[in-house]
C-alpha atoms as a PDB file:
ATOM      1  CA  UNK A   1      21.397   8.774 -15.375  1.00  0.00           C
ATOM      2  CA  UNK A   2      21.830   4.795 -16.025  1.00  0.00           C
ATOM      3  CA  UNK A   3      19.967   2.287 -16.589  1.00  0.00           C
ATOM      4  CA  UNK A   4      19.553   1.133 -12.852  1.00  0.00           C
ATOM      5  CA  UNK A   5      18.780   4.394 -11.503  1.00  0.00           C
ATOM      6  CA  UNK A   6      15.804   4.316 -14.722  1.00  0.00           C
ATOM      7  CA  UNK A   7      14.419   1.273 -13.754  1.00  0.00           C
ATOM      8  CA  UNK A   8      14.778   1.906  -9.811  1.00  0.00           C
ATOM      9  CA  UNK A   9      12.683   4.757 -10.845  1.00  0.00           C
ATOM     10  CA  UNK A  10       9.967   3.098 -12.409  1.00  0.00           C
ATOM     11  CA  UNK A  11       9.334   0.296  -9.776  1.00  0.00           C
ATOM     12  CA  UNK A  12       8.786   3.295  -7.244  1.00  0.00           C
ATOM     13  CA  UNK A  13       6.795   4.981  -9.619  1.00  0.00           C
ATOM     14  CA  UNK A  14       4.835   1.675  -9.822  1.00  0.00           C
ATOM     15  CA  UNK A  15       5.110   1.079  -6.190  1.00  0.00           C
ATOM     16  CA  UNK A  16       3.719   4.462  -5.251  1.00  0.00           C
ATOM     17  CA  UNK A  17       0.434   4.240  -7.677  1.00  0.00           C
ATOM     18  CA  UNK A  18      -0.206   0.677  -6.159  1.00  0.00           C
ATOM     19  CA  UNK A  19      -0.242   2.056  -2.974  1.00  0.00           C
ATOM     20  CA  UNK A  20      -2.730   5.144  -3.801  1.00  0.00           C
ATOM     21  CA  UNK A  21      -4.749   2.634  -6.046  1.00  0.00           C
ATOM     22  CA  UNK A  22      -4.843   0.921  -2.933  1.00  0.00           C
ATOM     23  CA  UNK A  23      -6.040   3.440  -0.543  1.00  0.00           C
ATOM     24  CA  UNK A  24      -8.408   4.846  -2.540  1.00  0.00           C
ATOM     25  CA  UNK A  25     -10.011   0.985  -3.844  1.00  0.00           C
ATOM     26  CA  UNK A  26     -12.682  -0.078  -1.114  1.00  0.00           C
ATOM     27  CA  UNK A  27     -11.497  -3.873  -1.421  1.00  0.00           C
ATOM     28  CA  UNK A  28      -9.051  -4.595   1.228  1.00  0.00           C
ATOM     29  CA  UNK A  29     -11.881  -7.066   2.828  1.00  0.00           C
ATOM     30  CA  UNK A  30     -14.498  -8.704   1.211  1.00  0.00           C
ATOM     31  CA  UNK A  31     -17.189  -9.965   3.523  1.00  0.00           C
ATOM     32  CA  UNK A  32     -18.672 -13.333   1.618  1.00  0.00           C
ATOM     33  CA  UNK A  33     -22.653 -12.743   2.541  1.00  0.00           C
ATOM     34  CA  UNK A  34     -24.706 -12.559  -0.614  1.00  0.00           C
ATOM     35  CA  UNK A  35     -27.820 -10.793   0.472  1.00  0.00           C
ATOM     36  CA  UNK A  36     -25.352  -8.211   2.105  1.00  0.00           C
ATOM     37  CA  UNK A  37     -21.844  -7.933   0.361  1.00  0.00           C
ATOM     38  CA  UNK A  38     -19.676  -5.702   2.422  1.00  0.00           C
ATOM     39  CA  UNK A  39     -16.274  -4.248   1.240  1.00  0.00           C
ATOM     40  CA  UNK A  40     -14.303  -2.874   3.232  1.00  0.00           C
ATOM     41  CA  UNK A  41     -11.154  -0.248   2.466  1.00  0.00           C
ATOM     42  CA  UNK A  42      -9.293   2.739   4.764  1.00  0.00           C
ATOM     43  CA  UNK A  43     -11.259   5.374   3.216  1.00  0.00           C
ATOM     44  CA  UNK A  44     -14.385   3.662   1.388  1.00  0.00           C
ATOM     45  CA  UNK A  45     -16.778   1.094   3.004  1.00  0.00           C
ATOM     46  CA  UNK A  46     -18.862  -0.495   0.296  1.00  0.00           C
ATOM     47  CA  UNK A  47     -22.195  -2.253   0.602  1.00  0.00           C
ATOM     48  CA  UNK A  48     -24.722  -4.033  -1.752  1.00  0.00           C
ATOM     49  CA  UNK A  49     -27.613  -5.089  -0.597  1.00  0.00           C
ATOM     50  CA  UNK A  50     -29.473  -7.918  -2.652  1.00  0.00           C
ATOM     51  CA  UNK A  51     -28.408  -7.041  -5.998  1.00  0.00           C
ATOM     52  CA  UNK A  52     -29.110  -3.224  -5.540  1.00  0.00           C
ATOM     53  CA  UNK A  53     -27.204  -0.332  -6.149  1.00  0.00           C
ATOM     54  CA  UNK A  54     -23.363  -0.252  -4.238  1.00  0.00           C
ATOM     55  CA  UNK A  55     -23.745   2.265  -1.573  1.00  0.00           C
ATOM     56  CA  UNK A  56     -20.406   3.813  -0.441  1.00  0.00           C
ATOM     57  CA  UNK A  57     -19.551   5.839   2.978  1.00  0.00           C
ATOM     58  CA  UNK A  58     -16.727   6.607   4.470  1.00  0.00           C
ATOM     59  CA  UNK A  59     -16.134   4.225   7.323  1.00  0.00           C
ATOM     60  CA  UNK A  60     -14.805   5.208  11.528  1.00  0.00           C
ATOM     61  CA  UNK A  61     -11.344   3.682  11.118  1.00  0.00           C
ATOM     62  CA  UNK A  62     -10.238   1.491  14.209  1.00  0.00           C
ATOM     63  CA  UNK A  63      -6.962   2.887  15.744  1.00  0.00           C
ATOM     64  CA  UNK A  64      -5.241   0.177  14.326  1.00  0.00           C
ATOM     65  CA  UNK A  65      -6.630   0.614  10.584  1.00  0.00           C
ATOM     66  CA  UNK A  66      -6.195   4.773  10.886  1.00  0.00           C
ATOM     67  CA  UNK A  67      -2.554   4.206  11.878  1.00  0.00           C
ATOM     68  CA  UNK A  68      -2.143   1.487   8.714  1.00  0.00           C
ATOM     69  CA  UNK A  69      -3.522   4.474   6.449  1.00  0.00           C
ATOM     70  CA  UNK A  70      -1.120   7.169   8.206  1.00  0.00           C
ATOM     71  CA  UNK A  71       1.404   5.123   7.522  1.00  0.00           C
ATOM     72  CA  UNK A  72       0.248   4.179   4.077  1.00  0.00           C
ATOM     73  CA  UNK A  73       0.285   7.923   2.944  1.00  0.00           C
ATOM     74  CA  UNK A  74       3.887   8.882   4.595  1.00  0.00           C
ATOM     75  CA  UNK A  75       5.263   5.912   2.520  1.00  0.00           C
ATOM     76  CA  UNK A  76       3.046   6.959  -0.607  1.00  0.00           C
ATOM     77  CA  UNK A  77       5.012  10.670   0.298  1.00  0.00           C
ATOM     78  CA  UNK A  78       8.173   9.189   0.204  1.00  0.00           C
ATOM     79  CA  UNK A  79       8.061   7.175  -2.809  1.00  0.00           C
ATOM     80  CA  UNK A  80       7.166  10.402  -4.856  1.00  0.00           C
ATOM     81  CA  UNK A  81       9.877  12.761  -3.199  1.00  0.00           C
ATOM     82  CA  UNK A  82      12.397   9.931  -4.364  1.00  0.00           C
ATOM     83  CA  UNK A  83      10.873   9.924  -7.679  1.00  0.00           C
ATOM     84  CA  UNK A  84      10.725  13.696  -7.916  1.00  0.00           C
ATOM     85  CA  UNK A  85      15.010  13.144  -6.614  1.00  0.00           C
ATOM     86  CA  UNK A  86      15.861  10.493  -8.884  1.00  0.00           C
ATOM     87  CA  UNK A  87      14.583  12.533 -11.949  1.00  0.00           C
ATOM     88  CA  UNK A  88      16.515  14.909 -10.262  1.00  0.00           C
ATOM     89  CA  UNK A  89      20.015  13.060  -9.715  1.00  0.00           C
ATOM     90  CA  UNK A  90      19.985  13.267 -13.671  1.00  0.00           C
ATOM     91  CA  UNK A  91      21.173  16.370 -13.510  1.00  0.00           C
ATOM     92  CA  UNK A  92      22.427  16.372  -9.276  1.00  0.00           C
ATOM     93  CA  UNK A  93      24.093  12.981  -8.644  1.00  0.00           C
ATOM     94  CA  UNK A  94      24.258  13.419  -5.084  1.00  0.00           C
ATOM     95  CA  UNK A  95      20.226  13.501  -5.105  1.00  0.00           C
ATOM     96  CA  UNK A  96      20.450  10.074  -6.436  1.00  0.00           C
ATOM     97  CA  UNK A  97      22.020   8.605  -2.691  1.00  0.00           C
ATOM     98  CA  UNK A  98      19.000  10.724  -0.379  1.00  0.00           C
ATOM     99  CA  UNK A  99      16.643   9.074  -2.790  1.00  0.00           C
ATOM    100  CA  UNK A 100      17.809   5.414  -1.561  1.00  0.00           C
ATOM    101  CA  UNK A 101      17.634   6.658   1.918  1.00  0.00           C
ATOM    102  CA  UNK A 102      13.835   8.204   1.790  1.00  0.00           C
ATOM    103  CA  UNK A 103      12.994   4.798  -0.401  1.00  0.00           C
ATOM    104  CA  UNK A 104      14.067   2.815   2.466  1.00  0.00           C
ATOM    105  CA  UNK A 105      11.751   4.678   4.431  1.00  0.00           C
ATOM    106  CA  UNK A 106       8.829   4.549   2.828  1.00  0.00           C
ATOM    107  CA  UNK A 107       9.485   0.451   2.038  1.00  0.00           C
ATOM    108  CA  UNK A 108       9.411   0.367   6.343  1.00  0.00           C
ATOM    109  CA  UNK A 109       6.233   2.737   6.725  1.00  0.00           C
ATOM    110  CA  UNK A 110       4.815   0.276   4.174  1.00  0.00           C
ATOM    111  CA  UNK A 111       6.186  -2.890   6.010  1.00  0.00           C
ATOM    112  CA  UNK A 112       4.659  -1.290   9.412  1.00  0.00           C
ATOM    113  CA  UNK A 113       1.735  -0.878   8.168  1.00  0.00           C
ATOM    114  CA  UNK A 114       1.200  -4.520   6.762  1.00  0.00           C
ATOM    115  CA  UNK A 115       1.875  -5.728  10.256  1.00  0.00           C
ATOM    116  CA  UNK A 116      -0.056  -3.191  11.807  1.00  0.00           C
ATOM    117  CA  UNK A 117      -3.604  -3.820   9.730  1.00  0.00           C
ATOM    118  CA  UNK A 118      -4.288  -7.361  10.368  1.00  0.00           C
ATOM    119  CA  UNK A 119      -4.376  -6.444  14.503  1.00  0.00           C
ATOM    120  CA  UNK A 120      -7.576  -4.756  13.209  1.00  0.00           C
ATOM    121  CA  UNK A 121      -9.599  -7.911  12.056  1.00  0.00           C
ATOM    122  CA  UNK A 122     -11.589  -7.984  15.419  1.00  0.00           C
ATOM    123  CA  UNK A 123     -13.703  -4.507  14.230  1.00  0.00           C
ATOM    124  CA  UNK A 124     -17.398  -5.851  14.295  1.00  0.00           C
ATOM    125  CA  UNK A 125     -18.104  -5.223  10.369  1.00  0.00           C
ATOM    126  CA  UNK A 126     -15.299  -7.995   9.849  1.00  0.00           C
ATOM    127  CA  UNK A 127     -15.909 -10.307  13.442  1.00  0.00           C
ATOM    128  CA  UNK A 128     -12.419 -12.360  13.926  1.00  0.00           C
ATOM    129  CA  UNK A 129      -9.693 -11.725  15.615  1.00  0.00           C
ATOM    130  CA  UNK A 130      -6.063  -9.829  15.854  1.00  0.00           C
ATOM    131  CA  UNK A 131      -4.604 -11.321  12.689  1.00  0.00           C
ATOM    132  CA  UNK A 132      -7.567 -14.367  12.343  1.00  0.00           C
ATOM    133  CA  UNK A 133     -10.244 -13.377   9.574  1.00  0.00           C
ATOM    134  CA  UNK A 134     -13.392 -15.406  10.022  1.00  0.00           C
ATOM    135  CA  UNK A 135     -14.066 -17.965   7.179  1.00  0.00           C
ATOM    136  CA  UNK A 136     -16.689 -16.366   5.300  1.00  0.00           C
ATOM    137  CA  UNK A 137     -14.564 -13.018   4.679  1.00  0.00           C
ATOM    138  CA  UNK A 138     -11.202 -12.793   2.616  1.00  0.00           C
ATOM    139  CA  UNK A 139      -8.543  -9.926   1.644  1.00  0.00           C
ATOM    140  CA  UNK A 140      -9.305  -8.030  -1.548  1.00  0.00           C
ATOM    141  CA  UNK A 141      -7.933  -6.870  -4.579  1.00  0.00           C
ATOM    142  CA  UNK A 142      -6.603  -3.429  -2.578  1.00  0.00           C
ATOM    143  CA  UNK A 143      -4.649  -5.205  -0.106  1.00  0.00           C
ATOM    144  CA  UNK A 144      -2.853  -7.536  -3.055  1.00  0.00           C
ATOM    145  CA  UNK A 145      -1.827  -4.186  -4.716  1.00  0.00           C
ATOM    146  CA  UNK A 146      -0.532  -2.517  -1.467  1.00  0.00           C
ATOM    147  CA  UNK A 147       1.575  -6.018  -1.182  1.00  0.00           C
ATOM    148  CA  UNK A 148       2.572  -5.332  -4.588  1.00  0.00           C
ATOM    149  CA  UNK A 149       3.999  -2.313  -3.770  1.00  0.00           C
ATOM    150  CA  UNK A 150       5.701  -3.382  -1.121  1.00  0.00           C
ATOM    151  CA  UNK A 151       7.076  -5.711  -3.127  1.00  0.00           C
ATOM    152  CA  UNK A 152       8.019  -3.336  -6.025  1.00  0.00           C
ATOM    153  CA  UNK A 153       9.824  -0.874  -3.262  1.00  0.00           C
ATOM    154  CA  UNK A 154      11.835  -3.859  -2.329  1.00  0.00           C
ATOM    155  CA  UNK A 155      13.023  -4.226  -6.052  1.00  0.00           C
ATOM    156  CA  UNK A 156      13.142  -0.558  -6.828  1.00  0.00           C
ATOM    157  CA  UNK A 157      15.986  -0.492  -3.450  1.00  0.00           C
ATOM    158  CA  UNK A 158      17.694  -3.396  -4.656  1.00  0.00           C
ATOM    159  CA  UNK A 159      18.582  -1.655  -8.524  1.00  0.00           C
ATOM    160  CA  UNK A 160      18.696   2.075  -6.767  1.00  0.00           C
ATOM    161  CA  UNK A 161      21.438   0.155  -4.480  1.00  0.00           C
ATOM    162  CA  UNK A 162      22.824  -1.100  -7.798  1.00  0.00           C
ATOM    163  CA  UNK A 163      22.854  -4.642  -5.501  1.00  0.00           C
ATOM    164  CA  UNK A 164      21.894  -6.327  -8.489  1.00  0.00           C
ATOM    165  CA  UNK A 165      25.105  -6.526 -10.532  1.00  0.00           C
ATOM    166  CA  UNK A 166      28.455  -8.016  -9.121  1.00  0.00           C
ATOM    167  CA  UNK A 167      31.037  -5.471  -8.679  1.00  0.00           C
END
């Protein structure tokens, strides 16, 4: 195993906890009312009511959001068969080129899904519009990690596709 296949490795292995840290956080939008702080996630909707206690339930997803978390979880899939692969193209080269190819594929279940959630803005807990949050409510910490790791797929491709040295 070299060095590029290691660190190809590790960026998915990063990539694919940022992504579950993600899904599982209830901070992919922050509502900005004090006396009723809503967060919102794909599996967790958070609310604090002046100062009290958080009180979590699990939210009804809009189509749009449910198809950002199916997508969300085939990606988080595929990012751990090709780390299970690449561990195993240590001892199996071959493995190492199907672990590229199911890489790829969760980087554009990831990609789909980031274009996919914002169409979901319009839900009434949130009140804007396809791709148009309303002023007082932002993205949270969840939705910079899942960017992260679509980010970190990106990388992890670019060193398993050893595009990084010339030659």
């Amino acid at each position: 195993m070299d060095k590029l296949t290691i660190i190809s490795g590790c960026l998915f292995l990063a990539a694919d906890i940022f992504a579950i840290a993600s899904v599982v956080n209830p901070d992919w939008i922050n509502t900005g009312e004090e006396e009723g702080a809503l967060t919102m996630g794909l599996v967790w909707q958070c609310q604090t009511i002046h100062g009290r206690d958080r009180i979590c339930s699990s939210p009804s997803l809009s189509p749009e959001w449910l198809t950002t978390l199916f997508f969300i979880i085939l990606g988080i899939i595929s990012l751990s068969i090709t780390c299970a692969l690449l561990v195993l193209s240590h001892w199996h080269q071959e493995t190492a080129k199907y672990a590229r190819w199911i890489a790829f594929t969760g980087m554009v279940l990831f990609c789909l899904a980031a274009l996919i959630f914002p169409t979901g803005f319009y839900v009434s807990e949130v009140g804007g519009q396809p791709y148009k949050l309303p002023n007082s409510t932002v993205v949270g910490s969840s939705y910079v990690l899942f960017v992260l790791s679509i980010f970190f797929t990106i990388v992890g491709l670019l060193f398993a596709g050893k595009v990084c040295l010339p030659g």
